[in-house]
Protein backbone atom coordinates (compact mmCIF):
# COMPACT_ATOMS: atom_id res chain seq x y z
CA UNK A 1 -10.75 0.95 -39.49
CA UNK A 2 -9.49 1.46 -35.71
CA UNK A 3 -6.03 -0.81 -35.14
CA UNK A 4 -6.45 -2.66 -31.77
CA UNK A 5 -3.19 -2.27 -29.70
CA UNK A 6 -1.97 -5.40 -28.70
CA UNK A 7 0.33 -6.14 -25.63
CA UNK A 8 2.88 -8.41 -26.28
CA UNK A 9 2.46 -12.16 -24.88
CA UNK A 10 2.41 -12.95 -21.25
CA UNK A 11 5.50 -15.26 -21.61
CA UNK A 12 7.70 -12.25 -23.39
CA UNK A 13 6.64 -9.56 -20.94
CA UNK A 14 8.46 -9.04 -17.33
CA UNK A 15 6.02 -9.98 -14.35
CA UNK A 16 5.72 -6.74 -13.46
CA UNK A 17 4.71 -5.78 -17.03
CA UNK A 18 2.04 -8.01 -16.88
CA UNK A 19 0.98 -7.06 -13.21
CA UNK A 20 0.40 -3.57 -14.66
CA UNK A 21 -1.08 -4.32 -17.79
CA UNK A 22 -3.82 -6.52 -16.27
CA UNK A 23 -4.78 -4.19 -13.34
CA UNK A 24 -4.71 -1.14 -16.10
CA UNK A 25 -7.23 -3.60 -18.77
CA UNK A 26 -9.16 -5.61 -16.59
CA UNK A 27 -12.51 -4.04 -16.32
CA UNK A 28 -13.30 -6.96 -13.97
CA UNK A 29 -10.18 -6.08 -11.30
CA UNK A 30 -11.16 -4.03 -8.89
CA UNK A 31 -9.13 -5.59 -5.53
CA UNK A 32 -5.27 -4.80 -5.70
CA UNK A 33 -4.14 -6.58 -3.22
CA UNK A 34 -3.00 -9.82 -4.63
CA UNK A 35 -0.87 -7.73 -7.11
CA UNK A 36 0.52 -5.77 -4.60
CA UNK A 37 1.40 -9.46 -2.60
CA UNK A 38 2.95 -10.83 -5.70
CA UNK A 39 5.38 -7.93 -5.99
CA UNK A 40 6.23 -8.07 -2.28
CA UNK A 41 7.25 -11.94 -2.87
CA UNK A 42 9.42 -10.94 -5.64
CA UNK A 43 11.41 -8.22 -3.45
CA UNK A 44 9.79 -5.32 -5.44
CA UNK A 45 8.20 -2.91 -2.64
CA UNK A 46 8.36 -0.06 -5.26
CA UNK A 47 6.53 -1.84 -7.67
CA UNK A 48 3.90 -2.88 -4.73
CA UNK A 49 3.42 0.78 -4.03
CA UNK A 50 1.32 1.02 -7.27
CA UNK A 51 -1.21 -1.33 -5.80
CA UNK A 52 -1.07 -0.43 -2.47
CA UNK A 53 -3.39 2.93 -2.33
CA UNK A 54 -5.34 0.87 -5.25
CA UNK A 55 -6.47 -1.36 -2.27
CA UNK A 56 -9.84 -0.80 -1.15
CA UNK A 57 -10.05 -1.90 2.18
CA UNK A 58 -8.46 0.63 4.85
CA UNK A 59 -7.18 -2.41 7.04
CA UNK A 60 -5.61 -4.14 4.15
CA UNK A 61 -3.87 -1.24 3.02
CA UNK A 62 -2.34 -0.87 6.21
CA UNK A 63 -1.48 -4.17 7.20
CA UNK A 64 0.42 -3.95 3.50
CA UNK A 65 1.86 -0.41 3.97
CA UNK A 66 3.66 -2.20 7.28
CA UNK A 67 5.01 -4.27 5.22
CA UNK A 68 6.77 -2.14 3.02
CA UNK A 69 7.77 0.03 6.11
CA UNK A 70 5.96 3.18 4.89
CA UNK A 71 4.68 3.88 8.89
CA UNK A 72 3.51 7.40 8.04
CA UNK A 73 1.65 6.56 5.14
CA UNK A 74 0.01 3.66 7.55
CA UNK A 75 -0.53 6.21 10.40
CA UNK A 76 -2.51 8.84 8.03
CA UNK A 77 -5.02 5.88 7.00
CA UNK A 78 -5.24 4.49 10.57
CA UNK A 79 -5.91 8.32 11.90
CA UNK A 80 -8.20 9.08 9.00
CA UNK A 81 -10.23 5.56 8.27
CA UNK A 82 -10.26 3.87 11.19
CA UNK A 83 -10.00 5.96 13.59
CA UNK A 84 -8.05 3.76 15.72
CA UNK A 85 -5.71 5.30 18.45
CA UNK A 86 -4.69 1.84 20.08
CA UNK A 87 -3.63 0.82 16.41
CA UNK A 88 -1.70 4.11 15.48
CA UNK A 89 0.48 3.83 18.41
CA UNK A 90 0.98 0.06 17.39
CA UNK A 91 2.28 1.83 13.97
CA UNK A 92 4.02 4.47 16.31
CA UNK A 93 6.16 1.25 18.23
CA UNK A 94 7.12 -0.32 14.59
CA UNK A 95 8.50 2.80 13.44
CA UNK A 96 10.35 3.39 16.17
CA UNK A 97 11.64 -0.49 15.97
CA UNK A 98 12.53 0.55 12.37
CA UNK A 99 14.56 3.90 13.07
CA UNK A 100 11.86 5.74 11.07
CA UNK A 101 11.95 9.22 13.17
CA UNK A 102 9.69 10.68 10.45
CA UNK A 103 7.08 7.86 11.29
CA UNK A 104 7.65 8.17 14.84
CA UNK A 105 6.72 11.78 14.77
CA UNK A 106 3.56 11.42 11.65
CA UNK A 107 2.81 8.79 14.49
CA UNK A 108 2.69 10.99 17.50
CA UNK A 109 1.26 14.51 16.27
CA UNK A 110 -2.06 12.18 14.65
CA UNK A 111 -2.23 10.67 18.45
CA UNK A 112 -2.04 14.07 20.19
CA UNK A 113 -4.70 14.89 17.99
CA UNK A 114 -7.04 12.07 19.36
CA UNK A 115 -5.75 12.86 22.57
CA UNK A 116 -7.14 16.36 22.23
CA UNK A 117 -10.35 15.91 21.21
């Protein structure tokens, strides 16, 4: 006989416990994004960052990665997926805003990139 491993109750587990246990179990849950919301509304960016790259839509991942201030990881998608040089120097002008000189420069060497081809 196999023993099923139970999780404890929803009520006795923290909410990001039970953020991570459903998006681990759930066969059904394939779109992170609400989880990733939820933890930003609690003040956990850390804990969001597990959901984030879980998000399947390249524009939603971005929009969320802003969020959390994580302008290179933005850039990389923006350069890569969309293809979007208007919307990488948008990402470019936010880390600047933010004082994030490694952003600034992810930003810059992915638009000299477009710019040269």
């Amino acid at each position: 006989s196999t023993a099923i491993q139970r999780n404890p109750p929803p009520h006795l587990m923290s909410s990001s416990s039970v953020l991570s246990c459903l998006s681990e179990h759930s066969a059904l849950l394939h779109e992170m994004q609400p989880f990733a919301k939820v933890c930003m509304k609690q003040n956990a960016p850390g804990e969001a960052m597990k959901y984030i790259p879980r998000i399947s839509d390249p524009q939603e991942q971005v929009d969320m990665l802003l969020k959390v201030s994580k302008f290179s990881e933005a850039a990389s998608i923006v350069a890569k997926e969309l293809k979007d040089p208007e919307q990488l120097q948008h990402v470019r002008n936010l880390a600047a805003k933010a004082g994030d000189s490694y952003g600034v420069r992810q930003c810059e060497s992915l638009l000299a990139a477009f710019a040269g081809k």
